[in-house]
N, C-alpha and C. Protein backbone atom coordinates (compact mmCIF):
# COMPACT_ATOMS: atom_id res chain seq x y z
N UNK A 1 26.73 -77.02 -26.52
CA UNK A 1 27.83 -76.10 -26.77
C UNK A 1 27.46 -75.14 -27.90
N UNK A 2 27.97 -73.55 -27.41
CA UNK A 2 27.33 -72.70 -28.40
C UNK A 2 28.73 -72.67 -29.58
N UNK A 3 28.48 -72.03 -31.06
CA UNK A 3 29.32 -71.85 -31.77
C UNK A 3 29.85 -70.26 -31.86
N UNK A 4 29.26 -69.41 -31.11
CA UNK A 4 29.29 -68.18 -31.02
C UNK A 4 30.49 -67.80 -29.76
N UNK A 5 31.15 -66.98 -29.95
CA UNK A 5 32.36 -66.86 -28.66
C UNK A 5 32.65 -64.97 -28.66
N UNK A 6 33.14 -64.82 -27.80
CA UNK A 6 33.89 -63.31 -27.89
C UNK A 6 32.97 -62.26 -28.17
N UNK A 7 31.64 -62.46 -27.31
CA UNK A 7 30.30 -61.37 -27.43
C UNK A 7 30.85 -60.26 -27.07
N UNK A 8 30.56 -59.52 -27.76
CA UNK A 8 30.74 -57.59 -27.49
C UNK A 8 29.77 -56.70 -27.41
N UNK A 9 29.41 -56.11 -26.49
CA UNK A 9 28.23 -55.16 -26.64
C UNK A 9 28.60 -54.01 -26.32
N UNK A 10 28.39 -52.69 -27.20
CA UNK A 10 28.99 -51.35 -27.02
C UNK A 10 27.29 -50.80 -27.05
N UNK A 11 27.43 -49.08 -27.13
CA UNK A 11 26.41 -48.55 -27.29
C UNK A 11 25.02 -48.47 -26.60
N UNK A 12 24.23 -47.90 -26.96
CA UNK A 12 22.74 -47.68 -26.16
C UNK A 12 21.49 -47.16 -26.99
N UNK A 13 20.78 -47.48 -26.74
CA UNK A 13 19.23 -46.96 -27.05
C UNK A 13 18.41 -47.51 -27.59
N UNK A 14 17.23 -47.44 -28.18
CA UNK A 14 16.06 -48.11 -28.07
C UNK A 14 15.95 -49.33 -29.31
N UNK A 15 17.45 -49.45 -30.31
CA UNK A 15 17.42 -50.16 -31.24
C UNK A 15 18.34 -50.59 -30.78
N UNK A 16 18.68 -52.45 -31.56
CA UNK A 16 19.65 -52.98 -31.01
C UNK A 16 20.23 -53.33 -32.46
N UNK A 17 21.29 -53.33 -32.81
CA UNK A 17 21.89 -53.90 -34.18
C UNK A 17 22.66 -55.31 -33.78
N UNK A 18 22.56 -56.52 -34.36
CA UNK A 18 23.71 -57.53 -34.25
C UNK A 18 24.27 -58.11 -35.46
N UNK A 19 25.35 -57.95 -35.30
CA UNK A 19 26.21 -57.54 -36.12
C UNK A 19 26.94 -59.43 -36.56
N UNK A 20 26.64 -60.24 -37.38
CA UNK A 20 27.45 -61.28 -37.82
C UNK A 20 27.98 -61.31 -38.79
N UNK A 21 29.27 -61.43 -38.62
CA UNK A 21 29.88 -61.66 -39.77
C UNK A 21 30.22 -62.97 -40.28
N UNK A 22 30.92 -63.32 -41.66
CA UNK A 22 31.11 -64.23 -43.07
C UNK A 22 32.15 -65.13 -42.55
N UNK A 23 32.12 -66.09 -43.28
CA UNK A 23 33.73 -66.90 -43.70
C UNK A 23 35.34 -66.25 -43.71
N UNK A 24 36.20 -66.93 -42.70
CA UNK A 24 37.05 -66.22 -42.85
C UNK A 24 37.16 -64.86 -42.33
N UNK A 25 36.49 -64.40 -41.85
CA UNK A 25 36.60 -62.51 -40.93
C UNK A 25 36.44 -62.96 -39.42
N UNK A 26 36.41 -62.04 -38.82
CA UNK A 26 35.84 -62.31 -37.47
C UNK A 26 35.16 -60.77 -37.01
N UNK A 27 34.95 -60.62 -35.66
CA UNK A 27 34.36 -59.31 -35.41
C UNK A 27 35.49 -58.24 -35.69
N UNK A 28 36.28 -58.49 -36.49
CA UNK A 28 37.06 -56.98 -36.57
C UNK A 28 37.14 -56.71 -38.23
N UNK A 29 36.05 -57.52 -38.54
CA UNK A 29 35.46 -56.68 -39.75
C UNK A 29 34.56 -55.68 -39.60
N UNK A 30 33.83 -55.91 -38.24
CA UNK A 30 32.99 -54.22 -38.15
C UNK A 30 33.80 -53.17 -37.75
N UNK A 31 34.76 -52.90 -37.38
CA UNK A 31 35.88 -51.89 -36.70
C UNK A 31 35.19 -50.64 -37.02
N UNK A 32 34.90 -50.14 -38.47
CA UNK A 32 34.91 -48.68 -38.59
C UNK A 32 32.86 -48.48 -39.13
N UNK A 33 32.41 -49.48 -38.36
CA UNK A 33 31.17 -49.40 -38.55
C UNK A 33 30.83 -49.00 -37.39
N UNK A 34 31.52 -50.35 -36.12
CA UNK A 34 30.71 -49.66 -34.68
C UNK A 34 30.71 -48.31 -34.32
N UNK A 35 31.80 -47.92 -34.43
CA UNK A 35 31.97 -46.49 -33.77
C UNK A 35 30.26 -45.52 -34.30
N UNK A 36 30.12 -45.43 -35.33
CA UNK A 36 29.08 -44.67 -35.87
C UNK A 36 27.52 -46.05 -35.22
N UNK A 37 27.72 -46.84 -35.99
CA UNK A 37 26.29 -47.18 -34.89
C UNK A 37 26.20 -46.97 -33.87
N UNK A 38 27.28 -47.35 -32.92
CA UNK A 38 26.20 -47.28 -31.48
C UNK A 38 26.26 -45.75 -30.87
N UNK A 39 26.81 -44.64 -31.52
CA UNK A 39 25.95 -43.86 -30.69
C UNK A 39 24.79 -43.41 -30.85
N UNK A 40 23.55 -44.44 -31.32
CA UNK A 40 22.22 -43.98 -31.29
C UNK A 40 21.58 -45.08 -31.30
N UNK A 41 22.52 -46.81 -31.22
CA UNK A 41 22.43 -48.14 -31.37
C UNK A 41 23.12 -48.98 -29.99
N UNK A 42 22.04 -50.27 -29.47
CA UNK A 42 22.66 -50.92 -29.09
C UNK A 42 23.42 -52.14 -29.81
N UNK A 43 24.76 -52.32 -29.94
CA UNK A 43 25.59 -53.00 -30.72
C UNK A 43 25.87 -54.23 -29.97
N UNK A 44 25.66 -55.57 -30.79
CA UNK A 44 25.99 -56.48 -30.34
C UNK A 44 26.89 -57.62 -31.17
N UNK A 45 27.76 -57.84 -31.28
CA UNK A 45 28.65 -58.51 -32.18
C UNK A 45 30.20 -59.72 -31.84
N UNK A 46 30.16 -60.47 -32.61
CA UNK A 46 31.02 -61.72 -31.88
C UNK A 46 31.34 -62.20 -33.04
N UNK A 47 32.25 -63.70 -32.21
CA UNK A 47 33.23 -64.37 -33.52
C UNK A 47 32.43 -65.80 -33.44
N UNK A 48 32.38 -66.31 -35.04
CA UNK A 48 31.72 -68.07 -34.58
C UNK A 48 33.38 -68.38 -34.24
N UNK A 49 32.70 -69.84 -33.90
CA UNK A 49 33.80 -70.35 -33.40
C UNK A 49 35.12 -70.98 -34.27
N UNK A 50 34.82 -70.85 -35.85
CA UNK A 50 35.88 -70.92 -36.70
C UNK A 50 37.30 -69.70 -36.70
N UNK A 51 36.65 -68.96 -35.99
CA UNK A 51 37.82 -67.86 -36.57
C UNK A 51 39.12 -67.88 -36.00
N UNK A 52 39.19 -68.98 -35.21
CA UNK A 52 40.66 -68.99 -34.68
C UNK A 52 40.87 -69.21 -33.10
N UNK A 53 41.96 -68.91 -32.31
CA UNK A 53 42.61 -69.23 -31.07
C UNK A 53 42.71 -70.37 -30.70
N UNK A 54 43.35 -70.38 -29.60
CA UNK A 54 44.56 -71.09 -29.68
C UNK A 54 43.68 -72.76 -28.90
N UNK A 55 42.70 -72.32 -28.69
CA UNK A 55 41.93 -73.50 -28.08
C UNK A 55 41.16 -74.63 -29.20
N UNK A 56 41.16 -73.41 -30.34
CA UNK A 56 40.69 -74.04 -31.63
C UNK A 56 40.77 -75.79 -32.00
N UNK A 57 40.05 -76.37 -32.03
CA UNK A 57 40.20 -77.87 -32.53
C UNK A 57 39.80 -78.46 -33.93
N UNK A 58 40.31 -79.40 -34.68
CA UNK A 58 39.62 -79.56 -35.72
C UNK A 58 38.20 -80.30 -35.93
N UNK A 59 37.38 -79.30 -36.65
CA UNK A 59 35.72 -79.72 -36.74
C UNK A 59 35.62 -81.12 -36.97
N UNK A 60 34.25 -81.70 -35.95
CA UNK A 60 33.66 -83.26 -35.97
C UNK A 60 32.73 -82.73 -37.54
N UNK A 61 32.85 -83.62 -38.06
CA UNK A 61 32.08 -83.83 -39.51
C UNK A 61 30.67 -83.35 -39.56
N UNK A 62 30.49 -83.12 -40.30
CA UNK A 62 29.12 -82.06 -40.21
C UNK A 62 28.80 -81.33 -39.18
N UNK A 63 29.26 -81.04 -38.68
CA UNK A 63 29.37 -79.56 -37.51
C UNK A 63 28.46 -78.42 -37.60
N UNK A 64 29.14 -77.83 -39.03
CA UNK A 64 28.80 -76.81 -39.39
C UNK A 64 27.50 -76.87 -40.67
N UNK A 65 26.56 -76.13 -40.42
CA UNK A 65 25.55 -76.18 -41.21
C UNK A 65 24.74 -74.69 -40.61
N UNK A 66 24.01 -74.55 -42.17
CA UNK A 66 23.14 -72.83 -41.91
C UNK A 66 22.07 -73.41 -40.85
N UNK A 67 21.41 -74.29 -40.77
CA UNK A 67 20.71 -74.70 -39.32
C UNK A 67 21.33 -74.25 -38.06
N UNK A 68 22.10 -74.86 -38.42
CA UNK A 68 23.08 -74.55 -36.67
C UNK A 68 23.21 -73.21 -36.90
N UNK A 69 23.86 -72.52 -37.57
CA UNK A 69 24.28 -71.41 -37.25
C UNK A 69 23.18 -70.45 -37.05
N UNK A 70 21.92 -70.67 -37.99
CA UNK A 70 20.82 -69.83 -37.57
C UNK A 70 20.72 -70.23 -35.92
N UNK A 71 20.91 -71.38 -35.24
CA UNK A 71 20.02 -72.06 -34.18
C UNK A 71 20.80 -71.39 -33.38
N UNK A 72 22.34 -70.69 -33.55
CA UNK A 72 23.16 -70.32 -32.62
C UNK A 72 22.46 -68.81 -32.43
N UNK A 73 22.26 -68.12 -33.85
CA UNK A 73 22.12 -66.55 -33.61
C UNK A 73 21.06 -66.66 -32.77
N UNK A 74 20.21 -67.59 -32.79
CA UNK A 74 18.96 -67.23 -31.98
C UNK A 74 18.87 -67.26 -30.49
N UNK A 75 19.57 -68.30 -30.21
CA UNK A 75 20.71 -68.35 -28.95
C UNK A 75 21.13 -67.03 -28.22
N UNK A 76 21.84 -66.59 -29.16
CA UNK A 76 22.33 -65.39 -29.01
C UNK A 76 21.62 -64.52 -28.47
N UNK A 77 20.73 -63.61 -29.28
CA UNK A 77 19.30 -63.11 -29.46
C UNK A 77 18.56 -63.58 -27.73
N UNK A 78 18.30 -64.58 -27.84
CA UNK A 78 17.89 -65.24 -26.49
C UNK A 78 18.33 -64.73 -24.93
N UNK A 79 20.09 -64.99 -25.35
CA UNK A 79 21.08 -64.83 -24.22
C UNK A 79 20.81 -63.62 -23.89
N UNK A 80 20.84 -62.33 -24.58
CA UNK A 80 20.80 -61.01 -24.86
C UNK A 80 19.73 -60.66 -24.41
N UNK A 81 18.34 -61.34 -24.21
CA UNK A 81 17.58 -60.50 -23.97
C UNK A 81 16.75 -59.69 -25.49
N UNK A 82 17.29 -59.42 -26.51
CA UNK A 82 17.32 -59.14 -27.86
C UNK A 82 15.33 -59.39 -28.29
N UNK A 83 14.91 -58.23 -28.49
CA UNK A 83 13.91 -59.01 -29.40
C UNK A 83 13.45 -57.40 -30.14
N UNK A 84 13.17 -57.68 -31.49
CA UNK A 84 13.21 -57.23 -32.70
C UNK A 84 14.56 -56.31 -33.25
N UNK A 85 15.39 -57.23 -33.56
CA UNK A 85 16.91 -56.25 -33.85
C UNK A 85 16.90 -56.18 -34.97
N UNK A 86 17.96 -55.34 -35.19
CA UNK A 86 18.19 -54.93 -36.66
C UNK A 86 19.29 -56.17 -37.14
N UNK A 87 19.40 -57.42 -38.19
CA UNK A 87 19.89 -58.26 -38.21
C UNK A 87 21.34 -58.33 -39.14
N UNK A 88 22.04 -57.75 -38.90
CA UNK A 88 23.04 -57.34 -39.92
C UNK A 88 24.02 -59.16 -40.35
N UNK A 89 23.94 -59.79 -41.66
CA UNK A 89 24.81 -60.84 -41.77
C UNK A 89 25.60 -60.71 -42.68
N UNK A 90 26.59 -61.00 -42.86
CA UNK A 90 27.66 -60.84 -43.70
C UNK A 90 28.51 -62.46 -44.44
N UNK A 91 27.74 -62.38 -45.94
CA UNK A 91 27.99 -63.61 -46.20
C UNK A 91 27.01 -64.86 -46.29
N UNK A 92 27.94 -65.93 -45.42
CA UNK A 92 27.35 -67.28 -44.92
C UNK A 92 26.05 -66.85 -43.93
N UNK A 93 26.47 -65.65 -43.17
CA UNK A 93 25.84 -65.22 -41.86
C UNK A 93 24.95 -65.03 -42.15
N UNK A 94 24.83 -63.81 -43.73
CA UNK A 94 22.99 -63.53 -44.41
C UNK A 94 22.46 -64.42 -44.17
N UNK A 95 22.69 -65.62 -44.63
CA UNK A 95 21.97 -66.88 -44.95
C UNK A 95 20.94 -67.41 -43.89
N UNK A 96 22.00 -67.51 -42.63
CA UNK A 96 22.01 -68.31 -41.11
C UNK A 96 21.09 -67.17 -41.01
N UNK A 97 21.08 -65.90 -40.90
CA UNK A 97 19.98 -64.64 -40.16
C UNK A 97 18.75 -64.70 -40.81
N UNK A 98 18.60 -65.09 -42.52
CA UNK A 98 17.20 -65.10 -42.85
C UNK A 98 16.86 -66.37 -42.47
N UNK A 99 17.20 -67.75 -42.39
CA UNK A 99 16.34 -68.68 -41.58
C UNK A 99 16.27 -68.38 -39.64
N UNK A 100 16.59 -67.68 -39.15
CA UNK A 100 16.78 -67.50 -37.47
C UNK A 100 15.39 -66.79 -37.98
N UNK A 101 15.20 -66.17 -39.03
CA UNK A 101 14.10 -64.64 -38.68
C UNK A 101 13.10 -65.26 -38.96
N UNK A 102 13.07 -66.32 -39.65
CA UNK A 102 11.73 -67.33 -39.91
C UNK A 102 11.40 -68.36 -39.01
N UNK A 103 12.68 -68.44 -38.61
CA UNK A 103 12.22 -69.43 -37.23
C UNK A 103 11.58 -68.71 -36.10
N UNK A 104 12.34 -67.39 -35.72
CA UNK A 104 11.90 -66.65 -34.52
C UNK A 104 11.86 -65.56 -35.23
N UNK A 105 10.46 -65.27 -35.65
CA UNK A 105 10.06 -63.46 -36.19
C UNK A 105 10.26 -62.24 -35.12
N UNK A 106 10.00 -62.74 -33.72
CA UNK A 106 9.47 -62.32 -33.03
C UNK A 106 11.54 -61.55 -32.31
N UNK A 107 11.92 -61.93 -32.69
CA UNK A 107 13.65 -61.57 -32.56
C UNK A 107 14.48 -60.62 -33.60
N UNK A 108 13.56 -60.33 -35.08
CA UNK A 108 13.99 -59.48 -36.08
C UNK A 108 13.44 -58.76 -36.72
N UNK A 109 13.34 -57.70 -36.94
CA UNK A 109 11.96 -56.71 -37.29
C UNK A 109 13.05 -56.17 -38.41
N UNK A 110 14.35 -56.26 -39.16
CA UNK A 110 15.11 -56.09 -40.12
C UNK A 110 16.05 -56.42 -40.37
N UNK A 111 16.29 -57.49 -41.46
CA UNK A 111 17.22 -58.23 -42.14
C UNK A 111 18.23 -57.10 -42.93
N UNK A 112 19.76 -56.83 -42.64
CA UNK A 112 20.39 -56.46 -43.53
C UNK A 112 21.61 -57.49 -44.63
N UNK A 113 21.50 -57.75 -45.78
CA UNK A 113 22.08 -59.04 -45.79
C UNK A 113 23.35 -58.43 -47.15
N UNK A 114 24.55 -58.76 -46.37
CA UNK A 114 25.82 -58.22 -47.45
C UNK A 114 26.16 -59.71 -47.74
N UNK A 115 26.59 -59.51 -49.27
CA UNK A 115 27.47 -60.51 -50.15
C UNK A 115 26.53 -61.85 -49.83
N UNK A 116 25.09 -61.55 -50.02
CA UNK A 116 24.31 -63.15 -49.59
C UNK A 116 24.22 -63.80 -51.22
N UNK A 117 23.71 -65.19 -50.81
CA UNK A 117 23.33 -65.76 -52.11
C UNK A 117 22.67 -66.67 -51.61
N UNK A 118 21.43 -67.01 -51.62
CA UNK A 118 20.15 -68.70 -51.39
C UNK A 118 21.35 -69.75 -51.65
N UNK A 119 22.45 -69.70 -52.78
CA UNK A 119 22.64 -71.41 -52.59
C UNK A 119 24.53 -71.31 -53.51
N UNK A 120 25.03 -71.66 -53.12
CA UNK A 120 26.47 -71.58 -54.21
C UNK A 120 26.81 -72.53 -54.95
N UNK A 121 26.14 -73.77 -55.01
CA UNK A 121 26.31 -73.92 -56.68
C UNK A 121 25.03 -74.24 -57.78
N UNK A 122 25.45 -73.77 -58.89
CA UNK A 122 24.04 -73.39 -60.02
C UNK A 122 23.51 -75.25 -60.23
N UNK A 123 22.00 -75.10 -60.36
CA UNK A 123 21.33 -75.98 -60.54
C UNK A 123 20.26 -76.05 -61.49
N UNK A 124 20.52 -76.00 -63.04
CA UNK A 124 19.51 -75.11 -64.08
C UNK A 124 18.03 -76.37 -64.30
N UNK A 125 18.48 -77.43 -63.29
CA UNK A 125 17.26 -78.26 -63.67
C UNK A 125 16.29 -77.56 -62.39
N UNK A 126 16.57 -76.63 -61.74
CA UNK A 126 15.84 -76.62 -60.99
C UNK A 126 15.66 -74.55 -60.61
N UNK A 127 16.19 -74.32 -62.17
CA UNK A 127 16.45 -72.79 -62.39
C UNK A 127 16.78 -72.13 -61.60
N UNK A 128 17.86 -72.50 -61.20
CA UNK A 128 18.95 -71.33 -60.37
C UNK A 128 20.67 -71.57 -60.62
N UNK A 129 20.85 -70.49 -61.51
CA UNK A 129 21.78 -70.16 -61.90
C UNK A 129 22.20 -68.92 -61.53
N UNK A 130 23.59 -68.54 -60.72
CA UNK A 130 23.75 -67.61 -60.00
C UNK A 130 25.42 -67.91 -59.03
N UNK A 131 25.36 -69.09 -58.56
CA UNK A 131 26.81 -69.57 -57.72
C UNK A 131 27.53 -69.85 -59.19
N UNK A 132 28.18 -71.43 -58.37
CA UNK A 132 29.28 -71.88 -58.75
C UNK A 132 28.99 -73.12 -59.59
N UNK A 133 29.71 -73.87 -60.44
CA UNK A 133 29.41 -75.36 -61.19
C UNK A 133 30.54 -75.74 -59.96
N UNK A 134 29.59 -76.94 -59.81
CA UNK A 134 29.96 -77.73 -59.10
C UNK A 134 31.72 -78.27 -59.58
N UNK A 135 32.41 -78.22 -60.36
CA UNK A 135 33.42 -78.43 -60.24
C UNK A 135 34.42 -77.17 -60.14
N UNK A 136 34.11 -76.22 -60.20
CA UNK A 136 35.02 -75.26 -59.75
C UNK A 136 34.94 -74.79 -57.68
N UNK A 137 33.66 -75.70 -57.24
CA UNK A 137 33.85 -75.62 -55.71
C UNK A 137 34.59 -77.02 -55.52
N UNK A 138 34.58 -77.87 -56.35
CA UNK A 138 35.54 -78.89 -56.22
C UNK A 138 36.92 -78.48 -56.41
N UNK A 139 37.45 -77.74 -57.02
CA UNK A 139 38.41 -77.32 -57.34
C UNK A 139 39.41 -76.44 -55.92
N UNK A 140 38.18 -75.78 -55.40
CA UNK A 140 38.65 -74.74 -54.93
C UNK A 140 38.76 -75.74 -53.43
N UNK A 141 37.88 -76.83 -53.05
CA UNK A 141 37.98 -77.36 -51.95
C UNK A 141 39.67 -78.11 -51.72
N UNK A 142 39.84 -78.49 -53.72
CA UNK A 142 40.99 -79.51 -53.65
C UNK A 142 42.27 -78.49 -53.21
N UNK A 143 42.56 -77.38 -53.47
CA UNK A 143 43.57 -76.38 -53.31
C UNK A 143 43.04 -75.93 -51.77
N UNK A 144 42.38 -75.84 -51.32
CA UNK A 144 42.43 -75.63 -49.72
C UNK A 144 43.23 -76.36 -48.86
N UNK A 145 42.72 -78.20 -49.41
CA UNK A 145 43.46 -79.33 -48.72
C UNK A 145 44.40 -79.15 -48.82
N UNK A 146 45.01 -79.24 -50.50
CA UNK A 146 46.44 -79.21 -50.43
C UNK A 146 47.24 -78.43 -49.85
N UNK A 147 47.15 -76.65 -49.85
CA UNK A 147 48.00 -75.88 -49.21
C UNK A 147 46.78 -74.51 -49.03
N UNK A 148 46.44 -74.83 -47.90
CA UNK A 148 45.64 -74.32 -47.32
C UNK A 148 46.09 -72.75 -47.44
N UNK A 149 47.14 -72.43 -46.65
CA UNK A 149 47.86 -70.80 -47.08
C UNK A 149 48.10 -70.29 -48.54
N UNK A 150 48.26 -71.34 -49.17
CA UNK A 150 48.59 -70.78 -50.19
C UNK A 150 47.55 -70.90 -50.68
N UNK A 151 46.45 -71.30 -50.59
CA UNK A 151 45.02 -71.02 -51.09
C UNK A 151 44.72 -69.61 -50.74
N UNK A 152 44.61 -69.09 -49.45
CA UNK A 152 44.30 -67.88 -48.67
C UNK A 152 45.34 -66.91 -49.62
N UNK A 153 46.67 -67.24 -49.70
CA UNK A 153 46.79 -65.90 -50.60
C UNK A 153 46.93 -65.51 -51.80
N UNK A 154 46.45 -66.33 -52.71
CA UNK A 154 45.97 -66.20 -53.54
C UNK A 154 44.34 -65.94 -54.00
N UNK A 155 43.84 -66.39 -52.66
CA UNK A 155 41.94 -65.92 -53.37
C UNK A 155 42.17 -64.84 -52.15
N UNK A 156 42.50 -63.71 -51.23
CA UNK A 156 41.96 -62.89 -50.22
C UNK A 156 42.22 -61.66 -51.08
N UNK A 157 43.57 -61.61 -51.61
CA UNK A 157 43.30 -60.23 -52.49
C UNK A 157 42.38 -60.13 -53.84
N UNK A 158 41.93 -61.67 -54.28
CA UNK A 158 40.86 -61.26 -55.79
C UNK A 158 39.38 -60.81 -55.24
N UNK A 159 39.27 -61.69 -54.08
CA UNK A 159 37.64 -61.49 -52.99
C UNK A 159 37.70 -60.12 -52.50
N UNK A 160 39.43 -59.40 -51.77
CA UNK A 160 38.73 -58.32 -51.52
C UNK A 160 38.99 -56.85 -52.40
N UNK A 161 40.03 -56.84 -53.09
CA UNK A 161 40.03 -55.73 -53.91
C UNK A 161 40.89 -54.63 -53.07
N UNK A 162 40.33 -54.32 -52.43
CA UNK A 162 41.53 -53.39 -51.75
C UNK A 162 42.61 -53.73 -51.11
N UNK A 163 43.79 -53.34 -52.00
CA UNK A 163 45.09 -53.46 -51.26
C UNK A 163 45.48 -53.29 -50.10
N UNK A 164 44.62 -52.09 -49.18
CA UNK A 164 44.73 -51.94 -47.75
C UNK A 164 44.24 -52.83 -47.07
N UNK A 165 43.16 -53.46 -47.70
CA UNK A 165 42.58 -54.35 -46.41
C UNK A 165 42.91 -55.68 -46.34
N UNK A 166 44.18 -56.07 -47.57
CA UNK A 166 44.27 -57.39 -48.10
C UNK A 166 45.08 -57.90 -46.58
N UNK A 167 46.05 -57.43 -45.67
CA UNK A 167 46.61 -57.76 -45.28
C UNK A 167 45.73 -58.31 -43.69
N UNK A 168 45.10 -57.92 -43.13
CA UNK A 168 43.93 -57.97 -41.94
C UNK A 168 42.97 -59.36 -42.51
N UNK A 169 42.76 -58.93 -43.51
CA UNK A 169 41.48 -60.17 -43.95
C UNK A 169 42.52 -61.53 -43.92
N UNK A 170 43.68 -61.88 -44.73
CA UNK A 170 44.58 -62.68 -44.41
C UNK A 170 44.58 -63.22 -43.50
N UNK A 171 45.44 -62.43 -42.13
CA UNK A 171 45.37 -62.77 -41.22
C UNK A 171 44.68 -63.69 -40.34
N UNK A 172 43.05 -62.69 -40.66
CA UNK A 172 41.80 -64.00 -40.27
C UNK A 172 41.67 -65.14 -40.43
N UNK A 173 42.12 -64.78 -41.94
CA UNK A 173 42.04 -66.48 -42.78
C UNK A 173 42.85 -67.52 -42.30
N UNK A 174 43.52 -66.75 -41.89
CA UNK A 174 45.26 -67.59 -41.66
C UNK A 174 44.72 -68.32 -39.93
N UNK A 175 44.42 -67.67 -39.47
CA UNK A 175 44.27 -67.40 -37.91
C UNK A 175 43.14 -68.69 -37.69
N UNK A 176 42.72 -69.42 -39.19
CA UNK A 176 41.66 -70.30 -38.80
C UNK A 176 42.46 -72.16 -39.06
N UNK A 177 41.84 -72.74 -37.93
CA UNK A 177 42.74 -73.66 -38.01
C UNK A 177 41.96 -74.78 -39.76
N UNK A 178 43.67 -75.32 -40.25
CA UNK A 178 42.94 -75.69 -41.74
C UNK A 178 42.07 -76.77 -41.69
N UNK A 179 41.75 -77.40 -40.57
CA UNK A 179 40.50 -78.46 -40.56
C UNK A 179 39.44 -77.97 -40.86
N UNK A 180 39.45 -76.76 -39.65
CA UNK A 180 37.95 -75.94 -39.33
C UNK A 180 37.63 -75.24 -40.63
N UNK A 181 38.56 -74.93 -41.44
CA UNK A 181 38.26 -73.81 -42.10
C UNK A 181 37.54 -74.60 -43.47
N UNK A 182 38.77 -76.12 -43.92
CA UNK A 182 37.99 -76.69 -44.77
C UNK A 182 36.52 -77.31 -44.52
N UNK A 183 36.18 -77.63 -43.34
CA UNK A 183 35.33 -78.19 -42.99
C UNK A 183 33.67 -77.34 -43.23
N UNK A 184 33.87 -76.27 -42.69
CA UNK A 184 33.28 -75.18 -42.86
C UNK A 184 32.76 -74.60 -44.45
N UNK A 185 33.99 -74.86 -45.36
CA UNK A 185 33.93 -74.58 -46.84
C UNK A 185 33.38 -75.48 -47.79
N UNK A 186 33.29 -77.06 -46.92
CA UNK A 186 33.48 -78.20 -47.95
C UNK A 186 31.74 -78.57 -47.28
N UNK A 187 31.23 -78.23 -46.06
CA UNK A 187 29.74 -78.56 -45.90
C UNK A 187 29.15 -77.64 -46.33
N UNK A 188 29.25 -76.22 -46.44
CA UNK A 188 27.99 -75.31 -46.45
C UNK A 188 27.66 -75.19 -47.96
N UNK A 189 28.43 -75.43 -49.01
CA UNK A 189 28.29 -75.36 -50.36
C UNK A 189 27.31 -76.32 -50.50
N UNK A 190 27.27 -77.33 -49.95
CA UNK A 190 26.46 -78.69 -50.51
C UNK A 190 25.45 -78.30 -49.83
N UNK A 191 24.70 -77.26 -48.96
CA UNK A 191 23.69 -76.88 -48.38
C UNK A 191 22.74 -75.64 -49.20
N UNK A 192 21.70 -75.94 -49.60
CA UNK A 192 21.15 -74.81 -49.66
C UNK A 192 20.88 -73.85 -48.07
N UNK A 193 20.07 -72.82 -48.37
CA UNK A 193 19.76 -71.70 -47.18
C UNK A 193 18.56 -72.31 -46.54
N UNK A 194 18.28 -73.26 -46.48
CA UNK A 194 17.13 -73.59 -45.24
C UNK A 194 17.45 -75.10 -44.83
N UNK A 195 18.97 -75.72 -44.91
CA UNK A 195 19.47 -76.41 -44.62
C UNK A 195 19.89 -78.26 -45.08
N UNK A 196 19.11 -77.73 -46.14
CA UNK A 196 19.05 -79.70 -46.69
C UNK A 196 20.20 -79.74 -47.84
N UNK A 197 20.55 -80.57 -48.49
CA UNK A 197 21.72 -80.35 -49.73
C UNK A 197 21.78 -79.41 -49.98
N UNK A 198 22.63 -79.49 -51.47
CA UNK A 198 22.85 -78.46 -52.10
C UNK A 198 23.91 -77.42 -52.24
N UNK A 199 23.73 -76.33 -52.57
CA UNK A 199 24.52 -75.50 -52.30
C UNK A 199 24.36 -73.94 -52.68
N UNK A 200 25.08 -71.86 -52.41
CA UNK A 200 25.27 -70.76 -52.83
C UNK A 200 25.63 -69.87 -52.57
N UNK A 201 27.38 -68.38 -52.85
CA UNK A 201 27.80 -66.70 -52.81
C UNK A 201 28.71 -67.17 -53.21
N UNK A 202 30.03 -65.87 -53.11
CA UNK A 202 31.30 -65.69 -53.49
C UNK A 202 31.96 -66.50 -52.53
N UNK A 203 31.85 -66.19 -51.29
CA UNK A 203 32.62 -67.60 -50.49
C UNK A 203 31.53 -67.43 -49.26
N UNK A 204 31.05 -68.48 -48.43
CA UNK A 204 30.17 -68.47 -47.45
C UNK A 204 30.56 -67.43 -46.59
């Protein structure tokens, strides 16, 4: 079973862009991007399977991991036909796209990577300082459990800053069922970016 759902392909020509997006968004965070890529781009872009509907179930325990999700884009990539795209990830997704491009070179000829980070929480015995101390992702996991919405609206307007877009990004958030969503939040921190413990960004 793939984790990827709701494939979209617009556009044409001799480059292909695929488009993944972060934690919490779904494909209608590219809205005012596609229009301008694909007319000189083939566009390819979708939702993982956290982002919601109504078929949604709550995640089996370790589910989610940057392995898998790289193992899905490549999938993808595969399904598509896809080979050397332009790799656009957003987030958690950076992460999942620079291990897919090391696994399969031969599928990405350019990494674009928004809001990435190697690992989210700081580890100075092992000099990387940059995420989170481990008790403020504890913190933030314990206020998810407890009131999951009221987690979402209180961190969607500090993450995104603009008042216009606070209300759409919500939504997403909202739109994710609260198993999946903690489940999703509470494994990938403890992961570094090539899949073993650990943990690193602003939110996956």
């Amino acid at each position: 079973m793939r984790w990827y759902a709701n494939v979209r392909e617009v556009g044409g020509g001799d480059a292909t862009v695929v488009l993944a997006h972060g934690y919490g968004s779904n494909q209608a965070l590219w809205d005012k991007l596609v229009p301008a890529l694909s007319q000189s781009n083939r566009v390819i872009f979708f939702d993982w399977d956290f982002t919601g509907g109504e078929h949604q179930e709550a995640a089996e325990e370790g589910r989610y991991t940057f392995s898998r999700f790289a193992d899905d884009l490549i999938a993808l990539l595969d399904d598509k036909g896809v080979r050397g795209a332009v790799l656009v990830g957003h987030s958690m997704s950076a992460m999942a796209a620079c291990i897919a491009s090391v696994r399969r070179p031969d599928l990405v000829t350019r990494l674009v990577l928004l809001c990435a980070s190697p690992r989210y929480i700081n580890s100075p015995e092992e000099g990387y300082v940059g995420g989170f101390e481990r008790a403020g992702i504890d913190g933030m996991l314990d206020a998810m459990s407890s009131d999951f919405g009221a987690w979402v609206k209180g961190f969607v307007p500090n993450a995104v800053g603009d008042p216009a877009s606070v209300p759409p990004v919500e939504a997403s958030f909202l739109a994710m069922h609260p198993g999946v969503a903690l489940e999703v939040q509470d494994d990938l921190p403890r992961r570094p970016a090539g899949g073993g413990g650990g943990g690193g960004a602003s939110t996956p």
